[in-house]
PDB file of N, CA and C in Angstrom:
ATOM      1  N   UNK A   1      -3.331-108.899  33.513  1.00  0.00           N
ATOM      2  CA  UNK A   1      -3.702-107.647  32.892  1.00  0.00           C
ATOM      3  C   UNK A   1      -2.448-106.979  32.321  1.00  0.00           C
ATOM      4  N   UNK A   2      -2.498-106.597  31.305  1.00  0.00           N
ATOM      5  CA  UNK A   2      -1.253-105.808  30.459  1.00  0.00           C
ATOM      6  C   UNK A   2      -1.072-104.728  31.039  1.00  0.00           C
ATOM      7  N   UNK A   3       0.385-104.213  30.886  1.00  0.00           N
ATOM      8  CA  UNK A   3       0.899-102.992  31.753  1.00  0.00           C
ATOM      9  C   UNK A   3       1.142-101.471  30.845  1.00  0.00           C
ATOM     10  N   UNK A   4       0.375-100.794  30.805  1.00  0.00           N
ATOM     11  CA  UNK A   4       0.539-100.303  29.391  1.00  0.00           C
ATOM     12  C   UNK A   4       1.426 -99.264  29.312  1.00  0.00           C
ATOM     13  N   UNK A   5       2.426 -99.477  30.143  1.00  0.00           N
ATOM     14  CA  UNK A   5       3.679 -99.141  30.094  1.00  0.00           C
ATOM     15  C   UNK A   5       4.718 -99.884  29.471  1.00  0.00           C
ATOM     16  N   UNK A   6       4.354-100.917  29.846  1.00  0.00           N
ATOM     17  CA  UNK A   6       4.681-101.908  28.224  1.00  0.00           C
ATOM     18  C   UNK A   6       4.260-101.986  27.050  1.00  0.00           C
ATOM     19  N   UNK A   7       3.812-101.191  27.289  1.00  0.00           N
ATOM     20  CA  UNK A   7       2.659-101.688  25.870  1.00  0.00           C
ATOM     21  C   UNK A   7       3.583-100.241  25.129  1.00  0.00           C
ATOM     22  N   UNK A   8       3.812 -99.039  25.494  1.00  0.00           N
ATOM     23  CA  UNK A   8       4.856 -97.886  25.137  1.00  0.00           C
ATOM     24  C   UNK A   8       6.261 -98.432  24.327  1.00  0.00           C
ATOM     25  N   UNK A   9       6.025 -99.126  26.074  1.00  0.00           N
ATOM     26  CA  UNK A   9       7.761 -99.420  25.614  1.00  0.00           C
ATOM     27  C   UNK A   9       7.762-100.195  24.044  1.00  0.00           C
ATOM     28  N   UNK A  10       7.211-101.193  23.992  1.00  0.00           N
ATOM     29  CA  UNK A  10       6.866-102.332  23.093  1.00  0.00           C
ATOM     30  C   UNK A  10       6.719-101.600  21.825  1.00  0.00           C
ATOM     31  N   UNK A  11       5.827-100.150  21.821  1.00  0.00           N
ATOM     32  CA  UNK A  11       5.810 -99.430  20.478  1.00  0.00           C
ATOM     33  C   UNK A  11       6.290 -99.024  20.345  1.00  0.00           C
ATOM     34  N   UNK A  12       7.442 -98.257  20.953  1.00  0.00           N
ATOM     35  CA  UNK A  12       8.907 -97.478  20.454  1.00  0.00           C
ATOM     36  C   UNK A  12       9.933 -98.192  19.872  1.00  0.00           C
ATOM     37  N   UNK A  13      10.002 -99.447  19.992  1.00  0.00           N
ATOM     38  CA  UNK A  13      10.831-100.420  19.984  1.00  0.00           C
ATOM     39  C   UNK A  13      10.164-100.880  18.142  1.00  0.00           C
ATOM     40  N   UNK A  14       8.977-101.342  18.515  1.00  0.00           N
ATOM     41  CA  UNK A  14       8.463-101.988  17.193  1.00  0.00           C
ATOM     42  C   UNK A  14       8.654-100.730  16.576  1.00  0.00           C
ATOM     43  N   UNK A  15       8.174 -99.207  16.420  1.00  0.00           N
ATOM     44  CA  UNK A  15       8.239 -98.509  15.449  1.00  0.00           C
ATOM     45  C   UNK A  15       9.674 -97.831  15.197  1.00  0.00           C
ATOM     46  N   UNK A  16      10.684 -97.821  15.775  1.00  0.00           N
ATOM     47  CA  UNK A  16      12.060 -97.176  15.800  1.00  0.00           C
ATOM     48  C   UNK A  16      13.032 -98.278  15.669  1.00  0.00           C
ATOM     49  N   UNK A  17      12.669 -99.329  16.241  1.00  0.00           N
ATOM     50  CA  UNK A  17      14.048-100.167  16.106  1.00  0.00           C
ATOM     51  C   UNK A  17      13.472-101.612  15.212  1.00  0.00           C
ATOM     52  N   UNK A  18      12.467-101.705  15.292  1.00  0.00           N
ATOM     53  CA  UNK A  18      12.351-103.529  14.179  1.00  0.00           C
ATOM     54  C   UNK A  18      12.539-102.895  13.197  1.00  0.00           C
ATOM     55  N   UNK A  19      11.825-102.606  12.644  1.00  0.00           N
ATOM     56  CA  UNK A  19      11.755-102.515  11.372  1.00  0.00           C
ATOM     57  C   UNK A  19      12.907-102.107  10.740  1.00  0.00           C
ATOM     58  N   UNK A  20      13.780-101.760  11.351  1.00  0.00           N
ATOM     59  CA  UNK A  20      15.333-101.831  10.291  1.00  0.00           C
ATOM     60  C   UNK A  20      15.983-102.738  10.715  1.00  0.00           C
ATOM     61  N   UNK A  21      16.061-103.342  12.007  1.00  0.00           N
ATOM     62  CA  UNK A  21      16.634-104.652  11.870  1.00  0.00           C
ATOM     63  C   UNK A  21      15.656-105.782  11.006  1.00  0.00           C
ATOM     64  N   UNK A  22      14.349-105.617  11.078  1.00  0.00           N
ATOM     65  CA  UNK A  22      13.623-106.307  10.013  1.00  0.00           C
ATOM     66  C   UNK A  22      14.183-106.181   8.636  1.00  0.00           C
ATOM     67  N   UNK A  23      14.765-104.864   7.979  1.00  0.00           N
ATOM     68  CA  UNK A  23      14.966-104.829   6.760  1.00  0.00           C
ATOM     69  C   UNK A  23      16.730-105.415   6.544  1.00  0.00           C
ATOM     70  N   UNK A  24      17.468-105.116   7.194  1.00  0.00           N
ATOM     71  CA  UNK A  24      18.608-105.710   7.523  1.00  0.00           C
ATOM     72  C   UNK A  24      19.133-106.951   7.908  1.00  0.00           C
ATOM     73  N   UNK A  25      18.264-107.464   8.137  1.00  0.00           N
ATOM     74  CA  UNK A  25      18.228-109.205   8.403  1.00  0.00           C
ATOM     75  C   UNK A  25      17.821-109.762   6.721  1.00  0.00           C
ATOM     76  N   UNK A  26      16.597-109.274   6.428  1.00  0.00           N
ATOM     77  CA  UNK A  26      15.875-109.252   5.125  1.00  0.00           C
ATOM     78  C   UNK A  26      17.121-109.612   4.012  1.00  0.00           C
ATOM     79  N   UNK A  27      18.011-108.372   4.044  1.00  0.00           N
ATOM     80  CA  UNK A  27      18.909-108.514   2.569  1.00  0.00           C
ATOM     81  C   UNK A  27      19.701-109.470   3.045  1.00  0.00           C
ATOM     82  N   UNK A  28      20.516-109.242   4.072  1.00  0.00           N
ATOM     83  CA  UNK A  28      21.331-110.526   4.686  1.00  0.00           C
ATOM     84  C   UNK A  28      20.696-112.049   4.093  1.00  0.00           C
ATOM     85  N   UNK A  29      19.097-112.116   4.207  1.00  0.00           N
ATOM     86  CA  UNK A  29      18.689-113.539   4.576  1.00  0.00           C
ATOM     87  C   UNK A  29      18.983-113.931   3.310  1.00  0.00           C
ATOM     88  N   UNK A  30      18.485-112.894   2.509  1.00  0.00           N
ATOM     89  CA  UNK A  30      18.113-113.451   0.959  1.00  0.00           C
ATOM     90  C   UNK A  30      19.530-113.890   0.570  1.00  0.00           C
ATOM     91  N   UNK A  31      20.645-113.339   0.584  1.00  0.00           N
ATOM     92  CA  UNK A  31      21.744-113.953  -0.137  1.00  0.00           C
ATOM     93  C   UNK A  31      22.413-115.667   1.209  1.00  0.00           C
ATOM     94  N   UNK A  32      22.126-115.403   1.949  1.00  0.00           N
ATOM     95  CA  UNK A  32      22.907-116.200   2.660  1.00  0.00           C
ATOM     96  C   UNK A  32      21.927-117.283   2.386  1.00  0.00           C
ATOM     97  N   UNK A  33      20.630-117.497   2.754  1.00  0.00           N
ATOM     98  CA  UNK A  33      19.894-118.524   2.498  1.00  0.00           C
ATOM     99  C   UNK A  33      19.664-119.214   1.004  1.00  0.00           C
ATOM    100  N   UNK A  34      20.179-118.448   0.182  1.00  0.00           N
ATOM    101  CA  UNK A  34      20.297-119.213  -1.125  1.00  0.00           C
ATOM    102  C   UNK A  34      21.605-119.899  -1.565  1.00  0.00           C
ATOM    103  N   UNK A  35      22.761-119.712  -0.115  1.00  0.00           N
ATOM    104  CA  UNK A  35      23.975-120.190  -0.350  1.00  0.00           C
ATOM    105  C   UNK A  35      24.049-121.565   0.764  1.00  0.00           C
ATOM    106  N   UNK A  36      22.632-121.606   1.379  1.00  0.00           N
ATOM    107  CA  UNK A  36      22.922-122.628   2.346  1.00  0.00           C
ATOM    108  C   UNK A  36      22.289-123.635   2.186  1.00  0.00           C
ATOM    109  N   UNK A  37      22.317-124.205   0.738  1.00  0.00           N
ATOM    110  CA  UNK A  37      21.917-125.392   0.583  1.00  0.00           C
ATOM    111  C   UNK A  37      23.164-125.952   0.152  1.00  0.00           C
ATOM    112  N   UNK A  38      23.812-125.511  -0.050  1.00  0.00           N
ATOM    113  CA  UNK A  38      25.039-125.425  -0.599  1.00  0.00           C
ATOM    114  C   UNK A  38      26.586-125.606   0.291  1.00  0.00           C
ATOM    115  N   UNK A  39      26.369-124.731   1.178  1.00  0.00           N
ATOM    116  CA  UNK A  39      26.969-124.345   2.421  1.00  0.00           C
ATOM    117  C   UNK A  39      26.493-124.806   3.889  1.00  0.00           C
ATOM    118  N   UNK A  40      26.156-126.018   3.978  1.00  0.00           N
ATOM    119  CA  UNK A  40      25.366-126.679   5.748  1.00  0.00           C
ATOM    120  C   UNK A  40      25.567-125.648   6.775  1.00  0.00           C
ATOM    121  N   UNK A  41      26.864-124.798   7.107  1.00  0.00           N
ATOM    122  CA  UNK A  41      27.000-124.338   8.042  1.00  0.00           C
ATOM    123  C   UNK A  41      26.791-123.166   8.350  1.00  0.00           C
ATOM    124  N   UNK A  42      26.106-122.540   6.754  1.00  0.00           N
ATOM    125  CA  UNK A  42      25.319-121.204   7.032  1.00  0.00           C
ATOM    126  C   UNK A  42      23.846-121.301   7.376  1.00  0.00           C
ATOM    127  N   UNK A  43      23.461-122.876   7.540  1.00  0.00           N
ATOM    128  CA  UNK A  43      22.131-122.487   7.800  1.00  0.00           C
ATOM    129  C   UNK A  43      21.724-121.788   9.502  1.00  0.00           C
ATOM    130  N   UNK A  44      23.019-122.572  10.574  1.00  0.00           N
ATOM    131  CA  UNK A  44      22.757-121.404  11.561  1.00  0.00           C
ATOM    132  C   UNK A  44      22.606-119.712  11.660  1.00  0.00           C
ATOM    133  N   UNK A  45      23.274-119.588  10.683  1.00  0.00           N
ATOM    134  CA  UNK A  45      23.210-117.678  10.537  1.00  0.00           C
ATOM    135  C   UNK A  45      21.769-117.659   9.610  1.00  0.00           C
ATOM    136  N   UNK A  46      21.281-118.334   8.828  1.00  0.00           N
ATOM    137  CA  UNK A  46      20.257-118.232   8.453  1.00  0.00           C
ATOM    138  C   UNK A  46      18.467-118.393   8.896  1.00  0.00           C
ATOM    139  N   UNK A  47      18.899-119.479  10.527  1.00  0.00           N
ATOM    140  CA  UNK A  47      18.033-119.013  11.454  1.00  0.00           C
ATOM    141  C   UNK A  47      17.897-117.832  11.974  1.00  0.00           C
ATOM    142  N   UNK A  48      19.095-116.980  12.238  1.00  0.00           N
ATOM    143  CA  UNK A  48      19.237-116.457  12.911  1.00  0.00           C
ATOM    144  C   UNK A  48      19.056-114.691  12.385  1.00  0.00           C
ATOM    145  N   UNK A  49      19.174-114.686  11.007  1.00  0.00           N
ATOM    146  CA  UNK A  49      18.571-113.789   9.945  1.00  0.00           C
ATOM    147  C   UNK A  49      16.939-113.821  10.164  1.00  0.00           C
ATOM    148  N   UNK A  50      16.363-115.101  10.052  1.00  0.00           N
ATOM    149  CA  UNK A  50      15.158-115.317  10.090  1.00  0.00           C
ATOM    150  C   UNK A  50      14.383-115.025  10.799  1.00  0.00           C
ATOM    151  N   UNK A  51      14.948-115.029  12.557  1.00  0.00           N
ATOM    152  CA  UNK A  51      14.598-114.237  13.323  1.00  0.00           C
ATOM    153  C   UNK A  51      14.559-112.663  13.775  1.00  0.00           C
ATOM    154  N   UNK A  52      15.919-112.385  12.808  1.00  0.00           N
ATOM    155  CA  UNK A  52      15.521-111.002  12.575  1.00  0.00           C
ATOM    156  C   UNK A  52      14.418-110.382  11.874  1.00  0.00           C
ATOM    157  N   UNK A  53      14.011-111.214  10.681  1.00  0.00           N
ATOM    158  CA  UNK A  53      13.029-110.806   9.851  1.00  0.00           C
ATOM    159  C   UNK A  53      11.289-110.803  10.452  1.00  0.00           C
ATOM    160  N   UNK A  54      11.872-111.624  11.907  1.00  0.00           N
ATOM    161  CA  UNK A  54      10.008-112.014  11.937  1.00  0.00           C
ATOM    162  C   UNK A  54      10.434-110.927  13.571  1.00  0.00           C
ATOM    163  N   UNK A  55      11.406-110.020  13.636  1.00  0.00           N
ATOM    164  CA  UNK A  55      11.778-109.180  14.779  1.00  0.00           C
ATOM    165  C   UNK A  55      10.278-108.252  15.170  1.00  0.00           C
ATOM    166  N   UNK A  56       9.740-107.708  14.140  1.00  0.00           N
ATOM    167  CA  UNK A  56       8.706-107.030  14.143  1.00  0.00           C
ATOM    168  C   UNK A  56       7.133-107.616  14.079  1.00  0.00           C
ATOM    169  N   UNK A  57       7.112-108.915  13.587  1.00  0.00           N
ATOM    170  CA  UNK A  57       5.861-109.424  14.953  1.00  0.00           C
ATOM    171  C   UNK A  57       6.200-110.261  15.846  1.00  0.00           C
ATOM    172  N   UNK A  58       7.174-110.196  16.569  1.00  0.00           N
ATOM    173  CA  UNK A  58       7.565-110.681  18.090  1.00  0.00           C
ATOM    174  C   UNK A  58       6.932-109.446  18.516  1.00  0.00           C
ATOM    175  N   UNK A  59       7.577-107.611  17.983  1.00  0.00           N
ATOM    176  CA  UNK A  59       7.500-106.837  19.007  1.00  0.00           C
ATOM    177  C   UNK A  59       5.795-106.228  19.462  1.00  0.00           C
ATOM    178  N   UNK A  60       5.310-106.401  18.079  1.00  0.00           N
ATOM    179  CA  UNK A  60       3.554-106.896  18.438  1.00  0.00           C
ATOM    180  C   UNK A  60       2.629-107.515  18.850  1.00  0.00           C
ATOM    181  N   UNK A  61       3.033-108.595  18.939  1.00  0.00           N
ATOM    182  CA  UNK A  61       2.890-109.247  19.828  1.00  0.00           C
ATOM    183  C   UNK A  61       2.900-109.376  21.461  1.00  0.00           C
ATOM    184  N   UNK A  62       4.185-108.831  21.471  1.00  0.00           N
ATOM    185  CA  UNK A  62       4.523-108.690  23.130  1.00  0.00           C
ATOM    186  C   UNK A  62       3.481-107.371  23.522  1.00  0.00           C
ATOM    187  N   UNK A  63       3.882-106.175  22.076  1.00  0.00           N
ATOM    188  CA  UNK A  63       2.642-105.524  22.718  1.00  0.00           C
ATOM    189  C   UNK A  63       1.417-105.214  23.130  1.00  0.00           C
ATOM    190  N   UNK A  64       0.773-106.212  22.201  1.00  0.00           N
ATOM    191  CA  UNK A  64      -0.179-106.482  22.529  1.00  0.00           C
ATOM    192  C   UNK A  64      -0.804-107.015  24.001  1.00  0.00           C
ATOM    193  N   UNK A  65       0.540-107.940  24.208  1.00  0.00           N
ATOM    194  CA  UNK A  65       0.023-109.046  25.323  1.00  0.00           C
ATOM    195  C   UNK A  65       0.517-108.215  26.697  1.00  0.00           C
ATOM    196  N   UNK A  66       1.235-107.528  26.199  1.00  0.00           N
ATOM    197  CA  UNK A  66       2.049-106.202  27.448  1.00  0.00           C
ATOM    198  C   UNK A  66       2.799-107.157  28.514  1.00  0.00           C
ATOM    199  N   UNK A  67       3.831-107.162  27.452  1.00  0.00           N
ATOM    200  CA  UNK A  67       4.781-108.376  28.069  1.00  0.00           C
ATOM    201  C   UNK A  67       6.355-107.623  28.627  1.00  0.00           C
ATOM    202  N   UNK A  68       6.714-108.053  29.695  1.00  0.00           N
ATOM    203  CA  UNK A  68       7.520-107.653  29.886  1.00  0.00           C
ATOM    204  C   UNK A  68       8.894-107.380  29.172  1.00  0.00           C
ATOM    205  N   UNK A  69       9.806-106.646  29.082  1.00  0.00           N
ATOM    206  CA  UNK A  69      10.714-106.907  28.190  1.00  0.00           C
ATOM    207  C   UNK A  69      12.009-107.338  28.724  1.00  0.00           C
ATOM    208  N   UNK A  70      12.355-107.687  29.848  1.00  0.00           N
ATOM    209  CA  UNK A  70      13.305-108.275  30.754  1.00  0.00           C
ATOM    210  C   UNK A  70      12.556-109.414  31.754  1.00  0.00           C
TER     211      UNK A  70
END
């Protein structure tokens, strides 16, 4: 059963903090990922952009499922 004290936490987080690391990963991705076909060894930072970008349905997810966050 979900704790919906998580489920708080989970929306303060998704509405105050993804979404600008969502948008900040975003511009990052776009230039770095068009240099890493080019560049092999940016494609690790370009996972890792990528996961910033998909930051905001991880945090919906979890809230939904009222997942712990530690």
């Amino acid at each position: 059963m979900p704790n919906p004290l998580w489920f708080i936490f989970w929306l303060l987080v998704f509405w105050f903090v993804s979404f600008f690391v969502a948008f900040f990963c975003a511009f990052l991705y776009i230039f770095v990922y068009a240099f890493a076909s080019c560049i092999p060894a940016l494609t690790g930072i370009s996972d890792i952009l990528l996961q910033g970008v998909q930051f905001p349905f991880y945090c919906g997810k979890a809230m939904l499922e009222g997942k712990a966050a530690f």
